[in-house]
C-alpha atoms as a PDB file:
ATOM      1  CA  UNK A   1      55.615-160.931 -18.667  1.00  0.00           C
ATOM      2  CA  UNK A   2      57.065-158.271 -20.759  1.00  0.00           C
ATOM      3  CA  UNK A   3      55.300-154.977 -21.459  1.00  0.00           C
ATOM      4  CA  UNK A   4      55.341-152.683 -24.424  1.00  0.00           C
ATOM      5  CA  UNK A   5      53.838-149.370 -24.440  1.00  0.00           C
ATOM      6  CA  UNK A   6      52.432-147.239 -26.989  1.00  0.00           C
ATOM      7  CA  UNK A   7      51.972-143.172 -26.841  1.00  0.00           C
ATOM      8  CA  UNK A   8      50.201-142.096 -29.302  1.00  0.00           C
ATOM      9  CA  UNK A   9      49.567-138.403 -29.631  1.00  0.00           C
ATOM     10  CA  UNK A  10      48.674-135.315 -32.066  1.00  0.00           C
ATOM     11  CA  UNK A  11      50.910-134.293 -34.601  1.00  0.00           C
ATOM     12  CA  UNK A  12      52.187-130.900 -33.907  1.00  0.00           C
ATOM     13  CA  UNK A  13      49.929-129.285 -36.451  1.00  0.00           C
ATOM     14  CA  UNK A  14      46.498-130.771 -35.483  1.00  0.00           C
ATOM     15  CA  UNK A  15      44.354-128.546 -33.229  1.00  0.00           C
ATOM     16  CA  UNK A  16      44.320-130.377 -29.477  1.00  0.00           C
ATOM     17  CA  UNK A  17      40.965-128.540 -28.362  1.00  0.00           C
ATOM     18  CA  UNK A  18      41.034-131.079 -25.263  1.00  0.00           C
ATOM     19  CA  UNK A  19      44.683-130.099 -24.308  1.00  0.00           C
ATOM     20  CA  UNK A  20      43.650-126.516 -24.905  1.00  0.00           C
ATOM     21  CA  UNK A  21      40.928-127.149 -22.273  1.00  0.00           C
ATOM     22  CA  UNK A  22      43.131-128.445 -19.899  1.00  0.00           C
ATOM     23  CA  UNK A  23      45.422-125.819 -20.713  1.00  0.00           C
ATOM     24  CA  UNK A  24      42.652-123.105 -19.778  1.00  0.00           C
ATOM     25  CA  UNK A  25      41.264-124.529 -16.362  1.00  0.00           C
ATOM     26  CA  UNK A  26      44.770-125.488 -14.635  1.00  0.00           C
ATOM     27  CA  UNK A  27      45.231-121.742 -13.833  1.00  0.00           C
ATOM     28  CA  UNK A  28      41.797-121.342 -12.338  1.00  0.00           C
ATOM     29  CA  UNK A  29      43.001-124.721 -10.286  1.00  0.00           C
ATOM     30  CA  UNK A  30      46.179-122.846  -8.579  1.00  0.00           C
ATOM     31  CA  UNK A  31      48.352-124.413 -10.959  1.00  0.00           C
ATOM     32  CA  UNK A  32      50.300-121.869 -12.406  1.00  0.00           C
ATOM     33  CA  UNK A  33      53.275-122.249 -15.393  1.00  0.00           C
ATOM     34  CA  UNK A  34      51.354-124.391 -17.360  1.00  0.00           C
ATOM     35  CA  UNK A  35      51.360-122.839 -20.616  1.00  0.00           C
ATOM     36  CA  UNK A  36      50.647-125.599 -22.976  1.00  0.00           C
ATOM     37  CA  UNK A  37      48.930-128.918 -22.837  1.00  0.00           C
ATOM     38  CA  UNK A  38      48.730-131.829 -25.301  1.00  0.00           C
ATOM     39  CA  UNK A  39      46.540-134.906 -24.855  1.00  0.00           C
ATOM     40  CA  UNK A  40      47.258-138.454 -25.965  1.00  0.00           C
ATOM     41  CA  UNK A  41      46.539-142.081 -25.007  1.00  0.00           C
ATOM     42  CA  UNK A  42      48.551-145.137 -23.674  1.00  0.00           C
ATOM     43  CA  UNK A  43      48.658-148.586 -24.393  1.00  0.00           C
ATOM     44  CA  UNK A  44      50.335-151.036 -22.451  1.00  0.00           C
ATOM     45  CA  UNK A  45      50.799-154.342 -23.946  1.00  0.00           C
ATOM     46  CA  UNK A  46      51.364-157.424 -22.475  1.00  0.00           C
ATOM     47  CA  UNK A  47      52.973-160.095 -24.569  1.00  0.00           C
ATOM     48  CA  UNK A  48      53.776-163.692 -24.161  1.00  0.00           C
ATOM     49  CA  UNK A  49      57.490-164.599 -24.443  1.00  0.00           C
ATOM     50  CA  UNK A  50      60.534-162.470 -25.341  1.00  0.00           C
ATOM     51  CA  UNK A  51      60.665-158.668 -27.029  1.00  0.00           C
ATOM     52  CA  UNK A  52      62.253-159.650 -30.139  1.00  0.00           C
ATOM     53  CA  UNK A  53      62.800-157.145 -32.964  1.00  0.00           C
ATOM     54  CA  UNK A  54      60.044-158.884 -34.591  1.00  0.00           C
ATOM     55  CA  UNK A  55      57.743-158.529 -32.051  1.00  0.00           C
ATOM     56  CA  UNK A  56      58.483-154.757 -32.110  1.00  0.00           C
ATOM     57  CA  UNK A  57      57.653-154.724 -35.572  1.00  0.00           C
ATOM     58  CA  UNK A  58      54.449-156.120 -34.894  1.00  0.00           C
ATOM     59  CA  UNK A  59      52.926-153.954 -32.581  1.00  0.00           C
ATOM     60  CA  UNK A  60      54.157-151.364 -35.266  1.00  0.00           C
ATOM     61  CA  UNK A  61      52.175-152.310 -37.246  1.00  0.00           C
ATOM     62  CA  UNK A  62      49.274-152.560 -34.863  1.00  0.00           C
ATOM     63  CA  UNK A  63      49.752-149.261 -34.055  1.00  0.00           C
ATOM     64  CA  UNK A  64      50.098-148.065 -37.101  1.00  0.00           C
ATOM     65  CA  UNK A  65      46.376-150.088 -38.199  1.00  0.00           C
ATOM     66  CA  UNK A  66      44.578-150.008 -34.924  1.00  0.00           C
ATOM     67  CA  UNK A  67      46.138-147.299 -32.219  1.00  0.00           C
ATOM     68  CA  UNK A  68      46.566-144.812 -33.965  1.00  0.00           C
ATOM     69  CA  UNK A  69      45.225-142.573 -37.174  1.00  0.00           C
ATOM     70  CA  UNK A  70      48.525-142.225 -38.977  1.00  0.00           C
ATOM     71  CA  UNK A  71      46.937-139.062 -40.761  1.00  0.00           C
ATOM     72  CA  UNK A  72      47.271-136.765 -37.737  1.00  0.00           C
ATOM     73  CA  UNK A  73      48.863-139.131 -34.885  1.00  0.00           C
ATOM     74  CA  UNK A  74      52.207-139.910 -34.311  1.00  0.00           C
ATOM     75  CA  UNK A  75      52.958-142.814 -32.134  1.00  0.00           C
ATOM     76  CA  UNK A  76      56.538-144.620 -30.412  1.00  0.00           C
ATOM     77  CA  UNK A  77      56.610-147.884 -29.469  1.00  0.00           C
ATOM     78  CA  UNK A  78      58.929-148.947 -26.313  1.00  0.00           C
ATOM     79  CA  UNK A  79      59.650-151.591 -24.193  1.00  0.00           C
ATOM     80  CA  UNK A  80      59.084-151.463 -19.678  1.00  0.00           C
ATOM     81  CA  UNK A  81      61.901-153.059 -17.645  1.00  0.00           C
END
């Protein structure tokens, strides 16, 4: 069965104090170069049938209603071979 996938993350301008965390311990880790670090979440969804356009459109607008807060997420929408 087909799979779409959904990253949602922070917009650029919203504060990511869990990314900053991250951010701040991977030196104390050993891992070094790390300078900045954004979290987001994944969604994989499974649908019955063929990825039409229209099917696209309506996991938009899932997304858009349920995955994510339009108001300081942006989200993309894609399709796994």
């Amino acid at each position: 069965m087909p799979r779409v996938v959904v990253d949602v993350m922070l917009k650029p301008e919203i504060l990511d104090p869990q990314g900053q965390a991250v951010a701040a311990a991977l030196p104390r880790l050993g891992f070094d170069g790390i300078v900045r670090v954004r979290q987001g979440k994944r969604f994989e969804l499974t649908v019955d049938g063929e990825v039409t356009d229209d099917r696209i459109a309506e996991v938009r607008r899932a997304a858009e209603t349920l995955l994510a807060n339009p108001v300081i997420e942006d989200f993309t929408v894609r399709v796994e071979p």
